[in-house]
Structure formats: C-alpha cells, structure tokens
PDB file of N, CA and C in Angstrom:
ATOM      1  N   UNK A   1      42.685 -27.578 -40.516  1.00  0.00           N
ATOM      2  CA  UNK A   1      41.844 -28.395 -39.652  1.00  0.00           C
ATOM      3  C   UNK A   1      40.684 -27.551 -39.113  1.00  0.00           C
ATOM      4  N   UNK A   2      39.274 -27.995 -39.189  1.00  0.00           N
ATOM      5  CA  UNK A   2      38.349 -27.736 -38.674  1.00  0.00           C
ATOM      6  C   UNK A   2      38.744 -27.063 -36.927  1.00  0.00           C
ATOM      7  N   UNK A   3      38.010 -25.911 -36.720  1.00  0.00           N
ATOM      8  CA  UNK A   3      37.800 -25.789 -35.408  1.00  0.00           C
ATOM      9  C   UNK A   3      36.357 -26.553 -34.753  1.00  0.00           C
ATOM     10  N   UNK A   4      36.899 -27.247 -33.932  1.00  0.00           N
ATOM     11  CA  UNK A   4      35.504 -28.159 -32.702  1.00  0.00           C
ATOM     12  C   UNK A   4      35.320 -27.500 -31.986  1.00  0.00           C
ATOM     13  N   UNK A   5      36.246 -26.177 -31.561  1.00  0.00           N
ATOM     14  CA  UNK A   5      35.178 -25.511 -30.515  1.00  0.00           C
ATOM     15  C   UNK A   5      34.481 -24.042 -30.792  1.00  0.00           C
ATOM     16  N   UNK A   6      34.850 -23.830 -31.775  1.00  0.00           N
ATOM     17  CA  UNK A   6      34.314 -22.312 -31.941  1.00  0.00           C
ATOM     18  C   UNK A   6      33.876 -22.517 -33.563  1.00  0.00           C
ATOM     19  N   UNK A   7      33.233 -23.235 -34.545  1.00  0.00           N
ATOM     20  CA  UNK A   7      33.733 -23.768 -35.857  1.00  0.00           C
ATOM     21  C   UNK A   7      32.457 -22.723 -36.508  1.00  0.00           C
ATOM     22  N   UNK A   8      32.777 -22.865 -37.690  1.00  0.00           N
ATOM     23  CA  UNK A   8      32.060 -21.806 -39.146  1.00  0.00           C
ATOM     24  C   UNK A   8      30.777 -21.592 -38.743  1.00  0.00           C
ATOM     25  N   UNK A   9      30.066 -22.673 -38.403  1.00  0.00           N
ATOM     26  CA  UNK A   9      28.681 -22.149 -38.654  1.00  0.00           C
ATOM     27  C   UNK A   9      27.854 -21.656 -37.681  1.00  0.00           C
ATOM     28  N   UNK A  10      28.764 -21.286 -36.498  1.00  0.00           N
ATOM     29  CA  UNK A  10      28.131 -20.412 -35.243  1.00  0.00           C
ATOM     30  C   UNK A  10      29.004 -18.942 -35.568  1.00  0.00           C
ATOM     31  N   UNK A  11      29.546 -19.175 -36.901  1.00  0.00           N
ATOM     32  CA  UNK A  11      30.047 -17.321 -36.875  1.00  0.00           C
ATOM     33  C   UNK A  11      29.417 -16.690 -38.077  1.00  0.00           C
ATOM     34  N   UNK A  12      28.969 -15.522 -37.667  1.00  0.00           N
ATOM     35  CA  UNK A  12      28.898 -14.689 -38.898  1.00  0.00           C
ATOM     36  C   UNK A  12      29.547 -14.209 -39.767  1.00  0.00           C
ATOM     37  N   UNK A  13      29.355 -14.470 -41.392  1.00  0.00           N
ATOM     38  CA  UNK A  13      30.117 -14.625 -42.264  1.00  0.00           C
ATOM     39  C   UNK A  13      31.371 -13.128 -42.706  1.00  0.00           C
ATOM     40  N   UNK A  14      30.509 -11.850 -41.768  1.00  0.00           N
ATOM     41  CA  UNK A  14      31.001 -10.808 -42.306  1.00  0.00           C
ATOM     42  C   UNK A  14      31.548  -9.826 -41.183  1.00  0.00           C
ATOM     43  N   UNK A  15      31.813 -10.942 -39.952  1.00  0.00           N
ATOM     44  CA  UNK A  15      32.515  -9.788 -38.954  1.00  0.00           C
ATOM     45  C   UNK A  15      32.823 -11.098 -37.953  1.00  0.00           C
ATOM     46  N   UNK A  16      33.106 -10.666 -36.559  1.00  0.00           N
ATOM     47  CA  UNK A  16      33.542 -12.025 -35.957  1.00  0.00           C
ATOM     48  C   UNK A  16      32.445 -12.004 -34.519  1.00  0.00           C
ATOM     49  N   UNK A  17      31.104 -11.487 -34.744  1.00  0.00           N
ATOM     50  CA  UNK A  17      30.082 -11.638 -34.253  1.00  0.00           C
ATOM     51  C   UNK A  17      29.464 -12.998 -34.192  1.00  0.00           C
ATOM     52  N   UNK A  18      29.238 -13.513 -33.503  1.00  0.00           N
ATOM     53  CA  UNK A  18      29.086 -15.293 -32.853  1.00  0.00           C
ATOM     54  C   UNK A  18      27.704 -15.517 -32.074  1.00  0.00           C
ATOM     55  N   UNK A  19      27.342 -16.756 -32.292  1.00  0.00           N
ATOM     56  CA  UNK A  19      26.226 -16.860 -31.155  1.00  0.00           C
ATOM     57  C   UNK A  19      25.951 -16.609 -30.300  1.00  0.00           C
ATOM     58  N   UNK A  20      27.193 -17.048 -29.776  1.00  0.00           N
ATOM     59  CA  UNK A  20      27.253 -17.290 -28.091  1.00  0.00           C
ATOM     60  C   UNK A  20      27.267 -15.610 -27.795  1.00  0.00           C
ATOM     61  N   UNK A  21      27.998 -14.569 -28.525  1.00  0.00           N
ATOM     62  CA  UNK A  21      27.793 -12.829 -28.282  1.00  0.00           C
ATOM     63  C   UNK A  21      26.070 -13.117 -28.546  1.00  0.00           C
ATOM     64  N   UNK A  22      25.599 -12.885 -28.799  1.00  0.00           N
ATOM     65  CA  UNK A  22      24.251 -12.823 -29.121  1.00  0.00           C
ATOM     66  C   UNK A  22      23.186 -13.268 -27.808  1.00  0.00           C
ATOM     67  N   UNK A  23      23.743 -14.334 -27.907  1.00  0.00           N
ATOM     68  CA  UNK A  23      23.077 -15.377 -26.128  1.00  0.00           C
ATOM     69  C   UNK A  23      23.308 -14.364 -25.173  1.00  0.00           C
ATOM     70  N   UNK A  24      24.609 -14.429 -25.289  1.00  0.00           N
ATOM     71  CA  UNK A  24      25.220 -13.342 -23.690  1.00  0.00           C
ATOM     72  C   UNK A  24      24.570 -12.116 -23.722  1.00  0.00           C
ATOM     73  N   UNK A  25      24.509 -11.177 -25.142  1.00  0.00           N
ATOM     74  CA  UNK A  25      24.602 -10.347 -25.033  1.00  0.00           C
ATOM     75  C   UNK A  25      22.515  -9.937 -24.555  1.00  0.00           C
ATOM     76  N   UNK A  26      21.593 -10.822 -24.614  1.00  0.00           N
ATOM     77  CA  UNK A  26      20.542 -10.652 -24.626  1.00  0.00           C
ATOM     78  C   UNK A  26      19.721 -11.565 -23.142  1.00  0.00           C
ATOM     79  N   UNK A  27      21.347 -12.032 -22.581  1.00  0.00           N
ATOM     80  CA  UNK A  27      21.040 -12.692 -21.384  1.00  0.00           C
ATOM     81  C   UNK A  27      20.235 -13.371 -21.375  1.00  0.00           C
ATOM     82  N   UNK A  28      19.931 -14.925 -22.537  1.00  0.00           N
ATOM     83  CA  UNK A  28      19.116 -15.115 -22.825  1.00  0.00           C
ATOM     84  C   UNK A  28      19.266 -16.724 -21.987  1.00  0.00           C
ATOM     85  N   UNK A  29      18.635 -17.554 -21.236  1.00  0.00           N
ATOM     86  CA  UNK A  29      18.441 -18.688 -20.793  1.00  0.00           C
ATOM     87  C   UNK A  29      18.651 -20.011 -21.380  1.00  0.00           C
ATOM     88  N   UNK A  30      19.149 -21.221 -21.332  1.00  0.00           N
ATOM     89  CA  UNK A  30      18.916 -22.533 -21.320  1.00  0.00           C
ATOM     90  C   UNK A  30      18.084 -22.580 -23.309  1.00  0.00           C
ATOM     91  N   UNK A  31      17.131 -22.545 -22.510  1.00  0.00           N
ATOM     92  CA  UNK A  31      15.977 -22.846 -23.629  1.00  0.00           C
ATOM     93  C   UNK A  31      16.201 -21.805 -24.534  1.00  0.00           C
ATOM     94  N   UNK A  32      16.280 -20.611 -24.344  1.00  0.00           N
ATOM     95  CA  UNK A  32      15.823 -19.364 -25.694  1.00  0.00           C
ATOM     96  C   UNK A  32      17.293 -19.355 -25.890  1.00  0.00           C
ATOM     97  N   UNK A  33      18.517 -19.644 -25.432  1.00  0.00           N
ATOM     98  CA  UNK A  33      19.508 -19.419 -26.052  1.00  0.00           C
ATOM     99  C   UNK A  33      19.446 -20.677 -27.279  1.00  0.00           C
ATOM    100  N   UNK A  34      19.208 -21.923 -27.156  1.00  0.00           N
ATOM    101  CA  UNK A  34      19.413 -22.733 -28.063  1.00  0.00           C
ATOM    102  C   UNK A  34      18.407 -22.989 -29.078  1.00  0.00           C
ATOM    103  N   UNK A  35      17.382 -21.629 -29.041  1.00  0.00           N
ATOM    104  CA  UNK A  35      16.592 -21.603 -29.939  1.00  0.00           C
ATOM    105  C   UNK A  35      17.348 -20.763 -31.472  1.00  0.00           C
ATOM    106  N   UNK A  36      17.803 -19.774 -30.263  1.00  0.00           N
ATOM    107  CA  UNK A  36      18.745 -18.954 -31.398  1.00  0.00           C
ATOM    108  C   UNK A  36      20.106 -19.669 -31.530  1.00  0.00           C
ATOM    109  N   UNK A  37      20.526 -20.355 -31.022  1.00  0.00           N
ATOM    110  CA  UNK A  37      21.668 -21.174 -31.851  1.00  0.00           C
ATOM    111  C   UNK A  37      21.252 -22.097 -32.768  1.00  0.00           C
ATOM    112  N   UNK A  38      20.175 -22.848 -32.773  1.00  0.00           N
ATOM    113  CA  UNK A  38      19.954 -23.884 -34.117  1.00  0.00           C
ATOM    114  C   UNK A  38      19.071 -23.049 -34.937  1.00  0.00           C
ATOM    115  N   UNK A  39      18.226 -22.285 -34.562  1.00  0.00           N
ATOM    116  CA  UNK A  39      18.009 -21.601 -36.191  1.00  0.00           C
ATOM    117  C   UNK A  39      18.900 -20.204 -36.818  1.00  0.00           C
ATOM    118  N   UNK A  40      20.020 -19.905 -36.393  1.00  0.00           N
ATOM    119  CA  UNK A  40      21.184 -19.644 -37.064  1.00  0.00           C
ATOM    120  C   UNK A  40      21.434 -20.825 -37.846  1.00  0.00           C
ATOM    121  N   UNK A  41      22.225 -21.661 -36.962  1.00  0.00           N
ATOM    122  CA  UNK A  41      23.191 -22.769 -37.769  1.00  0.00           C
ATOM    123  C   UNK A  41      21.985 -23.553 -38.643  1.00  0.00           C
ATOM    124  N   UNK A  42      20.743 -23.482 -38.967  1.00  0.00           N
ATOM    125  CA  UNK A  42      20.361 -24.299 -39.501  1.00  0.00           C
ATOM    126  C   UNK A  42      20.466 -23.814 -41.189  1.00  0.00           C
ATOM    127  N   UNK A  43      20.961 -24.812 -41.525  1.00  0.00           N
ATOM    128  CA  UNK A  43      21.317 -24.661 -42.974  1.00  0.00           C
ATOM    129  C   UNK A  43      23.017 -23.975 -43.579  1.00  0.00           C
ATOM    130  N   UNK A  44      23.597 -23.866 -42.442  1.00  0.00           N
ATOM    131  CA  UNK A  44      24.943 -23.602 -42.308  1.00  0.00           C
ATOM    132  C   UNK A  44      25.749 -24.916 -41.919  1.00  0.00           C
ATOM    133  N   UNK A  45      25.679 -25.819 -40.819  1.00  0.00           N
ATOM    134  CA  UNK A  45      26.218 -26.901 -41.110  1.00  0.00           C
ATOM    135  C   UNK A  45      25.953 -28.271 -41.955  1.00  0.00           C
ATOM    136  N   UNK A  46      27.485 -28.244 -42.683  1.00  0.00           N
ATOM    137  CA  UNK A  46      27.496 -29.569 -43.306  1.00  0.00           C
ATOM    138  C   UNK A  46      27.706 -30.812 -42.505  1.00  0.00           C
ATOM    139  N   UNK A  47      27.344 -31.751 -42.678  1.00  0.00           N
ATOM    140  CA  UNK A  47      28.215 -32.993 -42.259  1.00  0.00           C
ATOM    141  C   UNK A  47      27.606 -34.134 -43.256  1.00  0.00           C
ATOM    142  N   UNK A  48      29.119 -35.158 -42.785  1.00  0.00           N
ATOM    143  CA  UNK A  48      29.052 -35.926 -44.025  1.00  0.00           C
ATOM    144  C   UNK A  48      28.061 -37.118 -44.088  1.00  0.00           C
ATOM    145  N   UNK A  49      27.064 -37.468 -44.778  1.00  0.00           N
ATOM    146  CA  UNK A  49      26.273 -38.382 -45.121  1.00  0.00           C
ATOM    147  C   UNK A  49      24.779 -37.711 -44.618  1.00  0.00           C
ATOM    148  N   UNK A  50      24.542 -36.349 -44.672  1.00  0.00           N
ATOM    149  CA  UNK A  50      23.200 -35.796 -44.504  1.00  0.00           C
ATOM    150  C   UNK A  50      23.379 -34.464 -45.590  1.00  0.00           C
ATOM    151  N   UNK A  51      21.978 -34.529 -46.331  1.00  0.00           N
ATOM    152  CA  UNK A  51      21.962 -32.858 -47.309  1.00  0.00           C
ATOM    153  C   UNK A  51      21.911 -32.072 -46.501  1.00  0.00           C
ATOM    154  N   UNK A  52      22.103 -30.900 -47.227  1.00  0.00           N
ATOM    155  CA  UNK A  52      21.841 -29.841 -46.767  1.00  0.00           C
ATOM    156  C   UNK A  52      20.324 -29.395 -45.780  1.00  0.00           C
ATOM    157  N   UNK A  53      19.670 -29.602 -46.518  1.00  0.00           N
ATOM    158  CA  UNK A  53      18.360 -29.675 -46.542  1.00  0.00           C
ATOM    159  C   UNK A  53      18.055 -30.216 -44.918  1.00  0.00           C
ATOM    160  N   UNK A  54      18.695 -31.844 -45.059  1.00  0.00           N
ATOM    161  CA  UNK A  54      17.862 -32.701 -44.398  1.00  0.00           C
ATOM    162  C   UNK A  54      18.521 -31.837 -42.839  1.00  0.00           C
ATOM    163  N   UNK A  55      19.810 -31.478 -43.093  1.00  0.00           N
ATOM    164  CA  UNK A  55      20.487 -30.705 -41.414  1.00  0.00           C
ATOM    165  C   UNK A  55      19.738 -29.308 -41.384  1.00  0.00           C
ATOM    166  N   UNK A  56      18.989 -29.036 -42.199  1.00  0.00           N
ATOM    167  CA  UNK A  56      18.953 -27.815 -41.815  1.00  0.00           C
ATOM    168  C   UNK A  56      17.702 -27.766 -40.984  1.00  0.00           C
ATOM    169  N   UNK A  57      16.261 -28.833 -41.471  1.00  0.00           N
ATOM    170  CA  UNK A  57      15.078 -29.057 -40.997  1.00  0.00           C
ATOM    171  C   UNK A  57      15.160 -29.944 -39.633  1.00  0.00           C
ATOM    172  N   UNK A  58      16.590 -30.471 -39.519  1.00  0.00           N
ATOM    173  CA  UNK A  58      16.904 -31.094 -38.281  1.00  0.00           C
ATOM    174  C   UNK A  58      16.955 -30.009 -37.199  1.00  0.00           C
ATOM    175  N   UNK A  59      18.402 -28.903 -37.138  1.00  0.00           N
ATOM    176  CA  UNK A  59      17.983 -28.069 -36.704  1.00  0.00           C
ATOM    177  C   UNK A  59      16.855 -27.278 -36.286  1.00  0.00           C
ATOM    178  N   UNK A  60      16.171 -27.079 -37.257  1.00  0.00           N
ATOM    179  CA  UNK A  60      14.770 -26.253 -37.041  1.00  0.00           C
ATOM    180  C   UNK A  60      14.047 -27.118 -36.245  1.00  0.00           C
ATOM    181  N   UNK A  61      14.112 -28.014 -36.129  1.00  0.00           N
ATOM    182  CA  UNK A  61      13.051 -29.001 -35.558  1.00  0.00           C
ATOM    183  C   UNK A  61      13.522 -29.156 -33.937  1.00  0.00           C
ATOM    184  N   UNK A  62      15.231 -29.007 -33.979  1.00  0.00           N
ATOM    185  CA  UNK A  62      16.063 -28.879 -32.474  1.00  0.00           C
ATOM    186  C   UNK A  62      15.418 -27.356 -32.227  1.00  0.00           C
ATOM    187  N   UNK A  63      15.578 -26.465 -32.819  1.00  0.00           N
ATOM    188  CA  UNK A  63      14.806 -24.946 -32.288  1.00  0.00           C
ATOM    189  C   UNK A  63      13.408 -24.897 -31.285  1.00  0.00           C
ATOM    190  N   UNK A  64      12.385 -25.747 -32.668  1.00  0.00           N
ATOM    191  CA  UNK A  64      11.514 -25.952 -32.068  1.00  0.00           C
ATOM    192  C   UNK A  64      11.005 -26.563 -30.739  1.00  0.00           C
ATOM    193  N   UNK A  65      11.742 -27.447 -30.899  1.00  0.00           N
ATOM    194  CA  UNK A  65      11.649 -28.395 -29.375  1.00  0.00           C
ATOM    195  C   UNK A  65      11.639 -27.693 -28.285  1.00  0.00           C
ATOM    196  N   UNK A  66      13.161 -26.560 -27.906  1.00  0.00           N
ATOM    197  CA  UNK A  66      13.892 -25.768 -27.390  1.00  0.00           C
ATOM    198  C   UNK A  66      12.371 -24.799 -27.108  1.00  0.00           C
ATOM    199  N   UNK A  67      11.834 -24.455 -27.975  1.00  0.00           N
ATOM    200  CA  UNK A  67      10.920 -23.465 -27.948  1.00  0.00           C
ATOM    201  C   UNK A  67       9.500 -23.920 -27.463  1.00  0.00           C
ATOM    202  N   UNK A  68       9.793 -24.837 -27.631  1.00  0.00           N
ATOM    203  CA  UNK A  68       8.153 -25.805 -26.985  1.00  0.00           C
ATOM    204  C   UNK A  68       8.254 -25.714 -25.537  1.00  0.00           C
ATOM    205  N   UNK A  69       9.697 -26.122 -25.397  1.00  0.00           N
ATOM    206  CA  UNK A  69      10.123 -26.050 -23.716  1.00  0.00           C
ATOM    207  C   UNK A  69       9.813 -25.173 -23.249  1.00  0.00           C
ATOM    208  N   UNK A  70      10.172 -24.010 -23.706  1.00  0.00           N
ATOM    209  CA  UNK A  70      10.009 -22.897 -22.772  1.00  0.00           C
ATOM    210  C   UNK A  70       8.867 -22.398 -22.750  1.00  0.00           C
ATOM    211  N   UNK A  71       7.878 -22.219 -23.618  1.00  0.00           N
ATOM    212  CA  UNK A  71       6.720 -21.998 -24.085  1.00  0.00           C
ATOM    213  C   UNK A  71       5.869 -23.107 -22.634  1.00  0.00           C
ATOM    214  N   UNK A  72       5.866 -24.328 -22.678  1.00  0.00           N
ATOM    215  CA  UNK A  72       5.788 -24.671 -21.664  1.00  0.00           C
ATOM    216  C   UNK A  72       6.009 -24.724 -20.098  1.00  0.00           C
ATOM    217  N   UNK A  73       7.224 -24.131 -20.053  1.00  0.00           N
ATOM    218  CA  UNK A  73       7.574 -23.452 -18.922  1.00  0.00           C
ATOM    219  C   UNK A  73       7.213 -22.256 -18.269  1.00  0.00           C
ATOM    220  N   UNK A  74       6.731 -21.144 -19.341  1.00  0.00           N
ATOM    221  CA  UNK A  74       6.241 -20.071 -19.147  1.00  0.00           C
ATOM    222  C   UNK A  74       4.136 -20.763 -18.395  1.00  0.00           C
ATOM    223  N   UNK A  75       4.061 -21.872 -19.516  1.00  0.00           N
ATOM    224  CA  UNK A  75       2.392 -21.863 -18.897  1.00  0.00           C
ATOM    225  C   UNK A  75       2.251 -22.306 -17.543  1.00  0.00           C
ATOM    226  N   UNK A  76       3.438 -23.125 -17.096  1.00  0.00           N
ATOM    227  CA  UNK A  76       3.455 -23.680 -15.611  1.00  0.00           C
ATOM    228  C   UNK A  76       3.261 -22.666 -14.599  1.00  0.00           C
ATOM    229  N   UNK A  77       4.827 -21.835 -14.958  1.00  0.00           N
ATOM    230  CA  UNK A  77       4.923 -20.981 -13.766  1.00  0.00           C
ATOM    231  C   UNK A  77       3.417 -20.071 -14.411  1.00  0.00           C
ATOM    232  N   UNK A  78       2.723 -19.687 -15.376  1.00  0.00           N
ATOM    233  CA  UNK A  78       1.370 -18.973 -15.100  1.00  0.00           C
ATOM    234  C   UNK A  78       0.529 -19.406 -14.372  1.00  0.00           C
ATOM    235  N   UNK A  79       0.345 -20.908 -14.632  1.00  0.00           N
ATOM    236  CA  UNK A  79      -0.820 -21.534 -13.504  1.00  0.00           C
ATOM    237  C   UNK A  79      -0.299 -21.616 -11.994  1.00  0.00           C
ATOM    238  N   UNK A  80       1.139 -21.903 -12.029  1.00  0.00           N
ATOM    239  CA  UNK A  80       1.491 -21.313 -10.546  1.00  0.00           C
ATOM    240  C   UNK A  80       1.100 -20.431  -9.665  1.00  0.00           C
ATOM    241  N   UNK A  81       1.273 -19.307 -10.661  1.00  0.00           N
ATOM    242  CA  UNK A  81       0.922 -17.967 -10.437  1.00  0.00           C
ATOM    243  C   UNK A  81      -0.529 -18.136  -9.973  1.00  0.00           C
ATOM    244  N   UNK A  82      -1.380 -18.439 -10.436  1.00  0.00           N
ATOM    245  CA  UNK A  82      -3.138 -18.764 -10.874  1.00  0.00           C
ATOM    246  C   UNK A  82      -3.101 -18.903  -9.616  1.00  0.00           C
ATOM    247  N   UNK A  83      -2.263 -19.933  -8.902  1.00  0.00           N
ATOM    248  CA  UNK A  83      -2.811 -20.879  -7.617  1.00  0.00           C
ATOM    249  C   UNK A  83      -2.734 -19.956  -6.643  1.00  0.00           C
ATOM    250  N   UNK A  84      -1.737 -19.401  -6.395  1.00  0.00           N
ATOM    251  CA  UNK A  84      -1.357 -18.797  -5.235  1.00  0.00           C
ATOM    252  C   UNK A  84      -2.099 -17.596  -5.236  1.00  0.00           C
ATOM    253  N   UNK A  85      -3.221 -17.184  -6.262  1.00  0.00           N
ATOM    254  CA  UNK A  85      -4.060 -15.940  -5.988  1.00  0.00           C
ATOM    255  C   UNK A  85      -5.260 -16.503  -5.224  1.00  0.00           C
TER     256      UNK A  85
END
C-alpha cells in the first residue's frame, strides 16, 4: 500500500533525504518552501487519468505561482520600505 503521508515522490531515490529535510534544513518559508516541493515532485508523481507530462507542467506551474507570491511579497514590503524613508 501506497504511503499518504510521506509517499515516493517527495523522497530521493538514492538515500532517505526528503523535502521537507531540505525546507527545514534551509529554513525556508510558506512560499519558497513549496516552490521547492513542486519542482522536485514535478514529473515524479503519477496519478491515474493524467500523463506524465501533463502532472509534471501542472506542478511547475504550482511552483510558479508559489514563486510569483513571494516575488510579490518581497516588492510590497520594498515599497514599504520606500514609504517610511
């Protein structure tokens, strides 16, 4: 039986090094952690009634989003910054 909480395609194939070590280990936030979790898994999970392909550009496209966010978040708090000078 499949694992649902820890499952294949958030582990690395050649040691038992994981995302979530990676997130933690770079203390990485909300947004930049789930940038690096979907473009890992992208093109690593299957599921049934989507190609390969089509999950993997799904992912990338969940990365991106993730990365737009923060990218956006960073310009706020700059103009924040802007104001209060």
């Amino acid at each position: 039986m499949a694992d649902k909480i820890n499952p294949q395609h958030y582990q690395n194939r050649n040691d038992n090094l994981q995302v979530i070590d990676v997130i933690e280990q770079f203390n990485l936030n909300f947004h930049r952690g789930n940038v690096v979790k979907y473009t890992i898994r992208a093109g690593r999970k299957d599921e049934q009634g989507y190609e390969n392909l089509e999950k993997a550009i799904e992912d990338l496209e969940k990365a991106k989003w993730y990365l737009d966010r923060q990218i956006l978040d960073y310009r706020n708090l700059m103009e924040k910054n802007d104001d209060k000078s």
